[in-house]
Protein backbone atom coordinates (compact mmCIF):
# COMPACT_ATOMS: atom_id res chain seq x y z
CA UNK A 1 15.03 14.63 -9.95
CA UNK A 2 12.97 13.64 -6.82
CA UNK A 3 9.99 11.44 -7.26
CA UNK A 4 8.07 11.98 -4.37
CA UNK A 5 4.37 10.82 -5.42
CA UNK A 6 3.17 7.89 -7.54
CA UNK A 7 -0.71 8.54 -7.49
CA UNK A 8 -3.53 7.40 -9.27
CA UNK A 9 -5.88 10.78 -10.11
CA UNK A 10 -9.14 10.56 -8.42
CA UNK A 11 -11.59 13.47 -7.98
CA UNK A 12 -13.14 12.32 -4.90
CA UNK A 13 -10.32 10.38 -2.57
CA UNK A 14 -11.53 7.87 -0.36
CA UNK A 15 -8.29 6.44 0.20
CA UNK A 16 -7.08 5.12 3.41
CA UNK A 17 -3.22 3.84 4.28
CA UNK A 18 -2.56 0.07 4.37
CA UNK A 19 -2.32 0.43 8.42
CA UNK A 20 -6.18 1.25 8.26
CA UNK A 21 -7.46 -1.60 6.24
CA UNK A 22 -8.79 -4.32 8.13
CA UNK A 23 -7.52 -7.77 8.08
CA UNK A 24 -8.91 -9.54 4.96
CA UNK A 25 -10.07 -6.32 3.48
CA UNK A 26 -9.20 -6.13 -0.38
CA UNK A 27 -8.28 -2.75 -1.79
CA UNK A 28 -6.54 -1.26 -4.91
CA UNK A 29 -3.39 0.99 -4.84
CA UNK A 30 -3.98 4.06 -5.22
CA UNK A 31 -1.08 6.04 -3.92
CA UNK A 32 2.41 5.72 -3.23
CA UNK A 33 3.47 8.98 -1.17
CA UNK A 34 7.56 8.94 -1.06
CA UNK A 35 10.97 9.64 -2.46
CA UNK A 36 11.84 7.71 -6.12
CA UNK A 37 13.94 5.14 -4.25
CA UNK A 38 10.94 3.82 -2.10
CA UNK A 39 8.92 3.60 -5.21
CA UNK A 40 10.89 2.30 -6.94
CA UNK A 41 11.49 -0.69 -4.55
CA UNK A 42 8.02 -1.03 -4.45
CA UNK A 43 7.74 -1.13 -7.71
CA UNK A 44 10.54 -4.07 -8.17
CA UNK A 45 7.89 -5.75 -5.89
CA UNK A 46 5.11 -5.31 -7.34
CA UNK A 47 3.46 -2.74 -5.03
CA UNK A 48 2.37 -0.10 -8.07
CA UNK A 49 -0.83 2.03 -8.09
CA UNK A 50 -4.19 -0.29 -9.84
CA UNK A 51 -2.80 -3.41 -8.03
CA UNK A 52 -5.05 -4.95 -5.84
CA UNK A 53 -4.08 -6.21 -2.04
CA UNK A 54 -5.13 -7.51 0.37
CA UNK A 55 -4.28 -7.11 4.39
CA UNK A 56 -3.48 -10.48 5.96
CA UNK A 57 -2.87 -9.81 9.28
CA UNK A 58 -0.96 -7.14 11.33
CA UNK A 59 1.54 -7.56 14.23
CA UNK A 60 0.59 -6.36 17.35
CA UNK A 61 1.59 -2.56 17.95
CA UNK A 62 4.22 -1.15 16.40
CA UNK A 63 5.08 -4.40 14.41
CA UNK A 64 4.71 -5.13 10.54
CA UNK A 65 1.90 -5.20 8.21
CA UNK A 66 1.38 -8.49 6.40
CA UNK A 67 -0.12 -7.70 2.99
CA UNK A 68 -0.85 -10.30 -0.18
CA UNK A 69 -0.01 -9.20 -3.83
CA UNK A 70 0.14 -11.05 -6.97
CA UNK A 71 0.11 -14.21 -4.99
CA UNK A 72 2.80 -13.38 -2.58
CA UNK A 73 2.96 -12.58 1.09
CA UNK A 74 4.84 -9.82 2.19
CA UNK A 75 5.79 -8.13 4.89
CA UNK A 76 5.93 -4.20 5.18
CA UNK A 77 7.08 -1.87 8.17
CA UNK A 78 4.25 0.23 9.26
CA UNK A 79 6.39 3.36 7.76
CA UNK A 80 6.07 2.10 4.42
CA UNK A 81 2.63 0.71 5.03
CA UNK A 82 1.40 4.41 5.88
CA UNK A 83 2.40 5.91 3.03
CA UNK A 84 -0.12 3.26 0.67
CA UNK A 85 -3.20 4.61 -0.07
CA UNK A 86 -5.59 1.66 -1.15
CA UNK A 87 -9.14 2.47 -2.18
CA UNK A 88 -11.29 -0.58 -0.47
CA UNK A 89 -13.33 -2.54 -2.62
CA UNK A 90 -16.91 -2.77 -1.06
């Protein structure tokens, strides 16, 4: 069996990928759009759908996305960044 979305159901998406958010921006996971063993790394991290994050900086073009969750920096290639959805809080 292939897992290939972890989603929160919304009726109206206004999701963007973690490559969009702007530095400092807070959002909440919405989406996880991959195959089960992504997700399920993220998972072992802590990156699940209804977590909040929050974009700490990104590195120059082409580089990684720095990203804050349950108190921990982390570091995420912009693959894996673009496929998390967060919902920005406003």
């Amino acid at each position: 069996m292939k897992l290939k979305r972890c989603i929160i159901p919304k009726s109206a998406d206004s999701s963007i990928t973690l490559i969009d958010m702007l530095p400092g921006q807070i959002g909440t996971i919405t989406e996880i759009d991959h195959g089960y063993g992504l997700v399920r790394k993220l998972c072992s991290m802590g990156i699940v759908p209804g977590k909040k994050v929050m974009k700490i900086s990104q590195i120059l073009v082409g580089g990684p996305i720095v990203i804050r969750i349950n108190a921990h920096d982390l570091a995420l290639g912009r693959g894996i960044a673009s496929r998390i959805k967060v919902k920005i809080e406003k």
